[in-house]
N, C-alpha and C. Protein backbone atom coordinates (compact mmCIF):
# COMPACT_ATOMS: atom_id res chain seq x y z
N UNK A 1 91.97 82.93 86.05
CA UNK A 1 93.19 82.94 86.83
C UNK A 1 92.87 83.43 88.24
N UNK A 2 93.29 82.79 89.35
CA UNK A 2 93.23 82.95 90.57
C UNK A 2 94.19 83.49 91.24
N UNK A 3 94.49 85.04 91.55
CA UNK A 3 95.21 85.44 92.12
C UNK A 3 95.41 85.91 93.58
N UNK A 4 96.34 85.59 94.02
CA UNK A 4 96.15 85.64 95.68
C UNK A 4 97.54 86.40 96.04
N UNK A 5 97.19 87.17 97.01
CA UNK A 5 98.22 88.12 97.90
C UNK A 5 97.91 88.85 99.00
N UNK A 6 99.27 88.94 99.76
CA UNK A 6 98.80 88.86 100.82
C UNK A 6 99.16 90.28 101.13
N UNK A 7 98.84 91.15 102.15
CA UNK A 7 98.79 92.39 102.21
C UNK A 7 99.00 92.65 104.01
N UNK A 8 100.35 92.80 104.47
CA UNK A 8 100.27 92.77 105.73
C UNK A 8 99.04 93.77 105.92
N UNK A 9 99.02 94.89 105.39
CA UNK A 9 98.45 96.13 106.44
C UNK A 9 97.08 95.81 106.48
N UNK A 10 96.15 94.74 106.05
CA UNK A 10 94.87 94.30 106.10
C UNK A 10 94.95 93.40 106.48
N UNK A 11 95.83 92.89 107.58
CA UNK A 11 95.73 91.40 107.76
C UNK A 11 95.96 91.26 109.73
N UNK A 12 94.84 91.07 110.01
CA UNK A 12 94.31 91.30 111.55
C UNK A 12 95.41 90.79 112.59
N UNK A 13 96.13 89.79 111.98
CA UNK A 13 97.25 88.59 113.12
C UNK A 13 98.41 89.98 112.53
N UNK A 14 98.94 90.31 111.02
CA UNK A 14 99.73 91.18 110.96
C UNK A 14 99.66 92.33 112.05
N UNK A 15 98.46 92.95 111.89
CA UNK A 15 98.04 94.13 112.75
C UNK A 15 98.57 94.01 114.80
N UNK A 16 98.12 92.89 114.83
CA UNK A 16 98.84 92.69 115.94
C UNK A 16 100.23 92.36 116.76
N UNK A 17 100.67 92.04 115.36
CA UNK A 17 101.82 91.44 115.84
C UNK A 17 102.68 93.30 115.75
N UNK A 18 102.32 93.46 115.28
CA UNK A 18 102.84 95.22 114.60
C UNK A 18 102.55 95.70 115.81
N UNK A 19 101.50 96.13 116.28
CA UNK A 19 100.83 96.83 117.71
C UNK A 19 101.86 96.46 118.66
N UNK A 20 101.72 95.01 119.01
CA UNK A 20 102.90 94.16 119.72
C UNK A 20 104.38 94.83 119.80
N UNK A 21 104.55 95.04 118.87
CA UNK A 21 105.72 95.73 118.60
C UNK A 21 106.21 96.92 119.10
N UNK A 22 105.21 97.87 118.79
CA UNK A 22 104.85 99.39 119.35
C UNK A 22 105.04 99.37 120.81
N UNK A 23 104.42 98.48 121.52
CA UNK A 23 104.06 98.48 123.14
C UNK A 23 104.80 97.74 123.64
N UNK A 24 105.57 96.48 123.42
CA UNK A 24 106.46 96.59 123.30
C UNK A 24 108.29 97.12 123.36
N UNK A 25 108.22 97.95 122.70
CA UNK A 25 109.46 98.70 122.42
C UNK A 25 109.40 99.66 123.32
N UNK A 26 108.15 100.51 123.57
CA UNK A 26 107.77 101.32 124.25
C UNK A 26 107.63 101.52 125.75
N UNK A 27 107.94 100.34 126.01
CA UNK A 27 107.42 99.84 127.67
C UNK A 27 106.13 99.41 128.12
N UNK A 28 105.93 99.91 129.40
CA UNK A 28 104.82 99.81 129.56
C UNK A 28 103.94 100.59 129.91
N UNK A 29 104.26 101.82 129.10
CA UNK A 29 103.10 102.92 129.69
C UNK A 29 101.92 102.94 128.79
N UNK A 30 101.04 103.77 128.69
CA UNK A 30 99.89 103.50 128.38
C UNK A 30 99.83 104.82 127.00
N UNK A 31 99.31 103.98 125.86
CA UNK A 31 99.22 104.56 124.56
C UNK A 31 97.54 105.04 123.68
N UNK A 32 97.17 105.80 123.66
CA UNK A 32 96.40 106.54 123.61
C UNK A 32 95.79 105.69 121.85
N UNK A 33 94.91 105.38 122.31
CA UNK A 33 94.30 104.05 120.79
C UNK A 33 94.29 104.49 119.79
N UNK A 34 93.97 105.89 119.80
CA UNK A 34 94.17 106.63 118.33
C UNK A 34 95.56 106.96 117.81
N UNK A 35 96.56 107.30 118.51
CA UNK A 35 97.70 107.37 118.06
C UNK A 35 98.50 105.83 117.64
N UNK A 36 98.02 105.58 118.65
CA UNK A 36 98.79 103.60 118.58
C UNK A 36 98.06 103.46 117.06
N UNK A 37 97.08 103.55 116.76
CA UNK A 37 96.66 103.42 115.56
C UNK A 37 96.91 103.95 113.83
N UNK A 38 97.38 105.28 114.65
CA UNK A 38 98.32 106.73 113.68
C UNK A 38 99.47 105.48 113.17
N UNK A 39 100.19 105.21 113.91
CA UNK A 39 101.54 105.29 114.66
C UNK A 39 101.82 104.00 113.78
N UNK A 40 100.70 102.86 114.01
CA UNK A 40 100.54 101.88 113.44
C UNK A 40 100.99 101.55 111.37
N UNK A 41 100.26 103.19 110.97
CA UNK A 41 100.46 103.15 109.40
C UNK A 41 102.52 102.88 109.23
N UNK A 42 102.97 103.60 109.64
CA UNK A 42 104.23 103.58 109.27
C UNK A 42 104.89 102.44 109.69
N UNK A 43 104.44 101.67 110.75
CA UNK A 43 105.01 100.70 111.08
C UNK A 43 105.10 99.07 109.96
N UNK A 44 103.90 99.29 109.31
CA UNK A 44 102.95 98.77 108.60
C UNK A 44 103.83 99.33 107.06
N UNK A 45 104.14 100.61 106.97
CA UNK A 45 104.86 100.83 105.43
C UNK A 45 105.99 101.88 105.93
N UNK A 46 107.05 101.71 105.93
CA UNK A 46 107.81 102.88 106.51
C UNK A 46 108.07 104.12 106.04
N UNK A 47 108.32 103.60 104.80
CA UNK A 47 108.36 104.41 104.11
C UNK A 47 107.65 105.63 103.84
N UNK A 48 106.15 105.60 104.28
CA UNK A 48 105.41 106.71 104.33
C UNK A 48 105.84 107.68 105.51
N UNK A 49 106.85 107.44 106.35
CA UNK A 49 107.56 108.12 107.53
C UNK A 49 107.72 109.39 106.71
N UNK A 50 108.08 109.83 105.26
CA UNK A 50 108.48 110.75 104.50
C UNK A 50 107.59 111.65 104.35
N UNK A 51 106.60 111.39 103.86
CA UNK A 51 105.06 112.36 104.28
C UNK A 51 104.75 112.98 105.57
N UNK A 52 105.70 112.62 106.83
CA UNK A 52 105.13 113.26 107.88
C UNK A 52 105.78 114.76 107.56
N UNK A 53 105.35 115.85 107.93
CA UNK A 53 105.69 117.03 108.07
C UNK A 53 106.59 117.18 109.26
N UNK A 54 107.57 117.70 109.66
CA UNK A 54 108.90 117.43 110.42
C UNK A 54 109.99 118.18 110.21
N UNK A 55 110.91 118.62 111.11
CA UNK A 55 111.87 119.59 110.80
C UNK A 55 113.18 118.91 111.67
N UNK A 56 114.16 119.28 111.33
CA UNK A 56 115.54 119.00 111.53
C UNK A 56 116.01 118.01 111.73
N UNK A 57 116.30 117.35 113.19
CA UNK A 57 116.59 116.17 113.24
C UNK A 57 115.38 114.84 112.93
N UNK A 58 114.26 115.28 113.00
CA UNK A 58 113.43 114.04 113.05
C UNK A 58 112.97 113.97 111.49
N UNK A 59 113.64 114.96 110.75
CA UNK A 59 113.32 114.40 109.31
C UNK A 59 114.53 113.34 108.82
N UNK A 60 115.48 113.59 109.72
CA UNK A 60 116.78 112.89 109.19
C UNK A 60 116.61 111.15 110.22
N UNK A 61 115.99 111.31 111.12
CA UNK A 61 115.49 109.87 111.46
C UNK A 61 114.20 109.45 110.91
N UNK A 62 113.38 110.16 110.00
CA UNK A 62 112.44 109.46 109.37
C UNK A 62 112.77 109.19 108.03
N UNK A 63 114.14 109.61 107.59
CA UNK A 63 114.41 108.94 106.17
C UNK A 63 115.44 107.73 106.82
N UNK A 64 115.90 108.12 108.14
CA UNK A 64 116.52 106.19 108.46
C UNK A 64 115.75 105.30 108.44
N UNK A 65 114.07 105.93 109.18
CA UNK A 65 113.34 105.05 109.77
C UNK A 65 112.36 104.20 108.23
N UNK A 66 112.30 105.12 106.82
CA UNK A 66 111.88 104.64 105.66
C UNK A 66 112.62 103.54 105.14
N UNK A 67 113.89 103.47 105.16
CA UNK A 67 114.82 102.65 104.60
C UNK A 67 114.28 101.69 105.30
N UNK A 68 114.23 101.24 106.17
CA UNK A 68 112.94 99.52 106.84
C UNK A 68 112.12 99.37 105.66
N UNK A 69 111.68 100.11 104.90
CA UNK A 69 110.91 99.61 103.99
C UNK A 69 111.30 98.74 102.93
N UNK A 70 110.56 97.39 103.14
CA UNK A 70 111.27 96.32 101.75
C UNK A 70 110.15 96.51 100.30
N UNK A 71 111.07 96.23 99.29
CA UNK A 71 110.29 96.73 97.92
C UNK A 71 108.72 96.21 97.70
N UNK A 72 108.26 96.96 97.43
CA UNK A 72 106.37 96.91 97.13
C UNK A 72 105.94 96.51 95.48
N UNK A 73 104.81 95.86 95.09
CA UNK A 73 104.91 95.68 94.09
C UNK A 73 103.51 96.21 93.86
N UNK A 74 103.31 96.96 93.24
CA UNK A 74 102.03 97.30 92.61
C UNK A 74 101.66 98.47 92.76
N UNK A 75 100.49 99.29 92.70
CA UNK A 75 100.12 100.52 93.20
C UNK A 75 99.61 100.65 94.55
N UNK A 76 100.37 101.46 95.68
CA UNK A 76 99.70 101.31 97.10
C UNK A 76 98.79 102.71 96.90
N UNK A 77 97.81 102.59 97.82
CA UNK A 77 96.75 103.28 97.85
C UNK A 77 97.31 104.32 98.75
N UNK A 78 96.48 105.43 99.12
CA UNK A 78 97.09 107.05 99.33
C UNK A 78 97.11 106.40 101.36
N UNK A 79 97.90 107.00 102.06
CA UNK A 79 97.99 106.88 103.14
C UNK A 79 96.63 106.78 103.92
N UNK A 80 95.61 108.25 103.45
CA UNK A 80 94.42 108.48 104.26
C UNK A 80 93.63 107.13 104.16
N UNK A 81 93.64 106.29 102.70
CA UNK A 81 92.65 105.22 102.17
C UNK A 81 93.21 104.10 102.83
N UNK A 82 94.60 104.11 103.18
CA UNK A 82 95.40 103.04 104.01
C UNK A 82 94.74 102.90 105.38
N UNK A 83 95.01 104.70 105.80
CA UNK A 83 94.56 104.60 107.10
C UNK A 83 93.12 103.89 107.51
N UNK A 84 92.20 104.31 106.45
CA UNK A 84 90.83 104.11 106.59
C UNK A 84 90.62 102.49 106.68
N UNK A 85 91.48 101.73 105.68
CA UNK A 85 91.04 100.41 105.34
C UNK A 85 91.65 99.68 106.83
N UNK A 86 92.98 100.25 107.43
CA UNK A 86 93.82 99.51 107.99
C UNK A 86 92.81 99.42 109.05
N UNK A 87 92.19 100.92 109.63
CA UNK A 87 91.37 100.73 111.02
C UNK A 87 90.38 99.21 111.92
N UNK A 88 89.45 98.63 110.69
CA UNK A 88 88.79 97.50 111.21
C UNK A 88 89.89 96.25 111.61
N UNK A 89 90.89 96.55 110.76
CA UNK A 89 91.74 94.90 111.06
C UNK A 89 92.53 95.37 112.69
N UNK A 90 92.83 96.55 112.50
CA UNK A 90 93.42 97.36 113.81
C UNK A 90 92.53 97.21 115.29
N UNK A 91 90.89 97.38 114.92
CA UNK A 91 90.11 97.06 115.67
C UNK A 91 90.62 95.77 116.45
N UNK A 92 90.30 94.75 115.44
CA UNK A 92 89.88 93.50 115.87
C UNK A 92 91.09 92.40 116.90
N UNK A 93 92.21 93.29 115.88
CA UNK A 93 93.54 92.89 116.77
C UNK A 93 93.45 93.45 118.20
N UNK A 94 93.58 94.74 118.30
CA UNK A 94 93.48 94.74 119.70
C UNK A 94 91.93 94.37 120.32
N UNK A 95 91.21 93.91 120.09
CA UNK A 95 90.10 93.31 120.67
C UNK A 95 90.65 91.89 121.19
N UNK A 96 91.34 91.21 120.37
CA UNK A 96 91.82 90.10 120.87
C UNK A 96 92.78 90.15 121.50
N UNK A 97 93.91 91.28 121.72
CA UNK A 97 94.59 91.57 122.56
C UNK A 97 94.36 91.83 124.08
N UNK A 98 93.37 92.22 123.87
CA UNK A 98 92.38 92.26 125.59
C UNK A 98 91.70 91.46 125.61
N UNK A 99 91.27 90.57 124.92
CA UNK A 99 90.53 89.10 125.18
C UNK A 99 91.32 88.04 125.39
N UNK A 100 92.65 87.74 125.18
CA UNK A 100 93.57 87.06 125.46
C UNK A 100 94.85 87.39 126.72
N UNK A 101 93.97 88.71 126.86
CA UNK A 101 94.97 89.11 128.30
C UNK A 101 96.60 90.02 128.26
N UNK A 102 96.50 89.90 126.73
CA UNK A 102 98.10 90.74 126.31
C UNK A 102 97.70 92.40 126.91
N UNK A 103 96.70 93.02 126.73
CA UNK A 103 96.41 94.04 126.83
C UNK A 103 95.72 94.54 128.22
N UNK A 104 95.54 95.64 128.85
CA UNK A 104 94.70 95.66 129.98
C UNK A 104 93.03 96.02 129.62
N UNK A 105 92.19 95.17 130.26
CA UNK A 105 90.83 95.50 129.65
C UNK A 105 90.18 97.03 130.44
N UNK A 106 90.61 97.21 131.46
CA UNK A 106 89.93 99.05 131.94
C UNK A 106 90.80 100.14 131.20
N UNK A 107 92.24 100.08 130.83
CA UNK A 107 92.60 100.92 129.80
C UNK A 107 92.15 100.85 128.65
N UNK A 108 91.86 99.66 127.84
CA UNK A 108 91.20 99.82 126.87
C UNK A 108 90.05 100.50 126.73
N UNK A 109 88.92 100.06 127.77
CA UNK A 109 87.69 100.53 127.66
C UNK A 109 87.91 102.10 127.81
N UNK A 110 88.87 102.34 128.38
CA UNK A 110 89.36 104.14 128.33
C UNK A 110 89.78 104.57 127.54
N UNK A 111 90.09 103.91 126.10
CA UNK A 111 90.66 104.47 124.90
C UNK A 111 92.27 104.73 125.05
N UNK A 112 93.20 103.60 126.09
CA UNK A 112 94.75 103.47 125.95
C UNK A 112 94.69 102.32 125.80
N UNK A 113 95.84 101.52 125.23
CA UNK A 113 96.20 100.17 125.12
C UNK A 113 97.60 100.19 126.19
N UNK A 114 97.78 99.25 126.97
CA UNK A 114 98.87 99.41 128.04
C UNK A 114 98.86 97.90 128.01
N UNK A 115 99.96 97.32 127.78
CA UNK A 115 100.58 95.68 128.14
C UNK A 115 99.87 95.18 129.45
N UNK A 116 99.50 93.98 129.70
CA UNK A 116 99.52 93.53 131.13
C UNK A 116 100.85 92.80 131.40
N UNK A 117 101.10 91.99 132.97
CA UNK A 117 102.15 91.57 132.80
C UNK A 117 101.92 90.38 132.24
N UNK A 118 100.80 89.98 131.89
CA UNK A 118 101.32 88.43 131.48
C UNK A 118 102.33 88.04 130.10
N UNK A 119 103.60 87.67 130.17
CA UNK A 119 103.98 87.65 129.34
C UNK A 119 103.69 86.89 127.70
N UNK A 120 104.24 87.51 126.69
CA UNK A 120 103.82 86.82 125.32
C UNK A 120 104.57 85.70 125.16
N UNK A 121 103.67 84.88 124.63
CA UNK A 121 104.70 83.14 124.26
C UNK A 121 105.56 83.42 123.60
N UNK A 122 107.03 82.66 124.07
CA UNK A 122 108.02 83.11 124.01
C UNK A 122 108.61 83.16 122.90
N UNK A 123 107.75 82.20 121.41
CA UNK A 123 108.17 82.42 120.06
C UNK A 123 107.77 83.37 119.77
N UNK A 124 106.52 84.60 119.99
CA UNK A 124 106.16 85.98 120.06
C UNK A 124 106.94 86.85 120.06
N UNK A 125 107.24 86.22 121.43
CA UNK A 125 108.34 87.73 122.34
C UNK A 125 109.88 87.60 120.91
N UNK A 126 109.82 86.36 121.16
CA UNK A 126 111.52 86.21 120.27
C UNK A 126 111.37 87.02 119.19
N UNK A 127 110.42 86.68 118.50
CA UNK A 127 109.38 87.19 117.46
C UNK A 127 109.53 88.95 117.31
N UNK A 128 108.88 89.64 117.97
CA UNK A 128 109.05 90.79 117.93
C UNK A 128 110.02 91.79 118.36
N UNK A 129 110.83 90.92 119.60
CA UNK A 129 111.97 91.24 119.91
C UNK A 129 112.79 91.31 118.40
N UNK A 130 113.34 90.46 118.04
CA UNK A 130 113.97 90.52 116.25
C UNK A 130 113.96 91.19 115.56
N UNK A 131 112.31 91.24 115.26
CA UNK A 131 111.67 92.46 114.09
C UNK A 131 112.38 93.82 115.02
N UNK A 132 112.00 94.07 116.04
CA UNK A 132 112.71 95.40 116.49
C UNK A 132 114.02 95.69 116.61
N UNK A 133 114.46 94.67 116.75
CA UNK A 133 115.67 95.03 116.72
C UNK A 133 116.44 95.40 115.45
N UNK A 134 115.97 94.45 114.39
CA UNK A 134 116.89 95.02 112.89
C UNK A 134 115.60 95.64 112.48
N UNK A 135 114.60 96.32 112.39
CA UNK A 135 114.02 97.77 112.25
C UNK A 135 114.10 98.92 113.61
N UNK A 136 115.01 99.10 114.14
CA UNK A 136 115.57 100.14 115.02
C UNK A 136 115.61 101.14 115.08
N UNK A 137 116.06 101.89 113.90
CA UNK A 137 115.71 102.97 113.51
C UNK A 137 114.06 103.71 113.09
N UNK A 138 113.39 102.14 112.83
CA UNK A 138 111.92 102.67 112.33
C UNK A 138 111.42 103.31 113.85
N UNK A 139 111.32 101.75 114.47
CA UNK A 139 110.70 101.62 115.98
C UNK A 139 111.68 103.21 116.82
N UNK A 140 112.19 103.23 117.05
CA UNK A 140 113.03 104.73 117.49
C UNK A 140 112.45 105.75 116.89
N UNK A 141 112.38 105.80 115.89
CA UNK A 141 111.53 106.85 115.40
C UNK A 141 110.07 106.96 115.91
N UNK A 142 109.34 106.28 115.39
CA UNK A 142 107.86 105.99 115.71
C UNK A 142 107.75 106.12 117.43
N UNK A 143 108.34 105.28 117.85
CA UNK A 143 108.18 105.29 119.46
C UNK A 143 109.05 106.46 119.75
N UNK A 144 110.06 106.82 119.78
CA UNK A 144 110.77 108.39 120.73
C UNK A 144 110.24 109.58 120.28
N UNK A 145 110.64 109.66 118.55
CA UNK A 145 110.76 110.84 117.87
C UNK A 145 109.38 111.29 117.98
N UNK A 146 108.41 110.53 116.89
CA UNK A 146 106.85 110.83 117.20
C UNK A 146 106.10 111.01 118.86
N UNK A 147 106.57 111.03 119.76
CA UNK A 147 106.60 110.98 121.32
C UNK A 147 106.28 112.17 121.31
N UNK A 148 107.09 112.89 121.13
CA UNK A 148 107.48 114.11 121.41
C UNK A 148 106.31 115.31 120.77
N UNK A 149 105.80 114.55 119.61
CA UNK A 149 104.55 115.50 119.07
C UNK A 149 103.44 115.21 119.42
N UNK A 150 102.62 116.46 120.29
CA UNK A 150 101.36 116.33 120.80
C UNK A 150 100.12 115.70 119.56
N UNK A 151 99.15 114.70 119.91
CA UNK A 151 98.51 113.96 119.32
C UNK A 151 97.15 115.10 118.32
N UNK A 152 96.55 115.95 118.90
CA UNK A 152 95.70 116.86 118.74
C UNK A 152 96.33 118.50 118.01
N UNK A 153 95.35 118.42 118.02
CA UNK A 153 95.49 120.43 117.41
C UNK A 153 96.38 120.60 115.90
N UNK A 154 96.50 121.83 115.75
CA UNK A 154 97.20 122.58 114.40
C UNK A 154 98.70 122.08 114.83
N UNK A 155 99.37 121.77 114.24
CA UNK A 155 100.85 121.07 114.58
C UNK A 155 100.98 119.78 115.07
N UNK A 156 99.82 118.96 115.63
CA UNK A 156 99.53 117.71 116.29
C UNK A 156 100.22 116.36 114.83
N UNK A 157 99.84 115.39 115.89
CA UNK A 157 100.47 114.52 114.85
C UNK A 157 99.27 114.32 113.95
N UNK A 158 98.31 114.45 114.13
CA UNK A 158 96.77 114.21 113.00
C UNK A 158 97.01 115.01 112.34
N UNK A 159 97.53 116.18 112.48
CA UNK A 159 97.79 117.60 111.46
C UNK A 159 99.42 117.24 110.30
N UNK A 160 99.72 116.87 111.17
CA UNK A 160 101.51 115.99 110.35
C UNK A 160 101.11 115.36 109.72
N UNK A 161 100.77 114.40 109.77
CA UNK A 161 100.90 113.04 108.96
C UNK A 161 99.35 113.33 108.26
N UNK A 162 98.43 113.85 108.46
CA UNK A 162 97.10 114.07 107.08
C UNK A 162 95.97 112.74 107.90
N UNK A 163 96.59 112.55 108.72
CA UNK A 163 95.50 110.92 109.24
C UNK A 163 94.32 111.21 110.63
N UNK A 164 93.63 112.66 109.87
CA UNK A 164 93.03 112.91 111.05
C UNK A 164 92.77 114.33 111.37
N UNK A 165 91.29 114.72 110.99
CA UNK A 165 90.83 115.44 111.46
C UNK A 165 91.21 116.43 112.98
N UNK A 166 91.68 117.33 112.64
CA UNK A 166 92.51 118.24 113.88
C UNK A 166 91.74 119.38 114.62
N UNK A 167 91.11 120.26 113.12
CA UNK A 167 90.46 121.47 113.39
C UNK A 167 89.44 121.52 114.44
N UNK A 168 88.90 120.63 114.71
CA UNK A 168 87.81 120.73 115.96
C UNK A 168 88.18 120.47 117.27
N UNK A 169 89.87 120.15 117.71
CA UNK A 169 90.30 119.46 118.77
C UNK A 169 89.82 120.53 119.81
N UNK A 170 89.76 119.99 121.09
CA UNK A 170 90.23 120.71 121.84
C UNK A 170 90.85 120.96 122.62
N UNK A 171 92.06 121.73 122.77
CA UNK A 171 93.52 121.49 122.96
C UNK A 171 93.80 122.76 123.83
């Protein structure tokens, strides 16, 4: 028996179109590759928004921002093993994102991803425009709420969410 399925969060055109999304929603300032990458898991499963460590109001927009999540079938693997597997397809997307000009190539090589202006074909744009808009609450979350928490150190978002070595930062 030949079984086949498809798995957005390993799937390189998924990965981008997701990123897309992020930068996107976000404007156009410039996003730091490791977080865009953090930032990326929940976008990818929302539901894991619940695992971030968080207090008052931004726990009550990360159980809006979980409800984006549509039903899963099988056993998903632990966030960290997510994170780990998701990284190469994450790579390659934004590699082609700066090889196709969506992205800027001297921020990249600096470790930010920042939009250029050339705009995305317009079934894209329609495209992700949509997805953001009826996941609103995710993207609001992920892009404002997570904003607000420094990327590094003891309390950082690598320290929240478990996706990342903190203790050696230097902050």
């Amino acid at each position: 028996m030949i079984q086949l399925a498809f798995e957005p969060a390993f799937d390189p055109f998924h990965s981008a179109f997701r990123l897309l999304r992020q930068l996107e929603y976000g404007g156009a300032k410039q996003v730091f590759l490791p977080r865009l990458k953090v930032l990326d898991v929940f976008v990818a499963e929302p539901r894991r928004c619940l695992d971030i460590r968080l207090q008052g109001e931004q726990k009550k927009a990360a159980r809006l921002a979980a409800k984006c999540q549509k039903p899963t079938y099988g056993h998903r693997p632990s966030k960290q093993a997510l994170f780990n597997r998701m990284s190469p397809m994450q790579d390659a997307a934004l590699q082609t994102l700066v090889s196709q000009g969506f992205l800027d190539q001297h921020a990249f090589e600096n470790k930010f991803a920042q939009r250029t202006t050339i705009p995305l074909p317009e079934p894209l744009h329609d495209r992700v425009t949509t997805k953001n808009d009826v996941e609103h609450p995710l993207m609001e979350f992920v892009i404002q709420a997570l904003d607000t928490i420094p990327f590094e150190g003891a309390g950082g978002l690598k320290d929240r969410t478990g996706l990342g070595e903190y203790r050696y930062d230097i902050v």
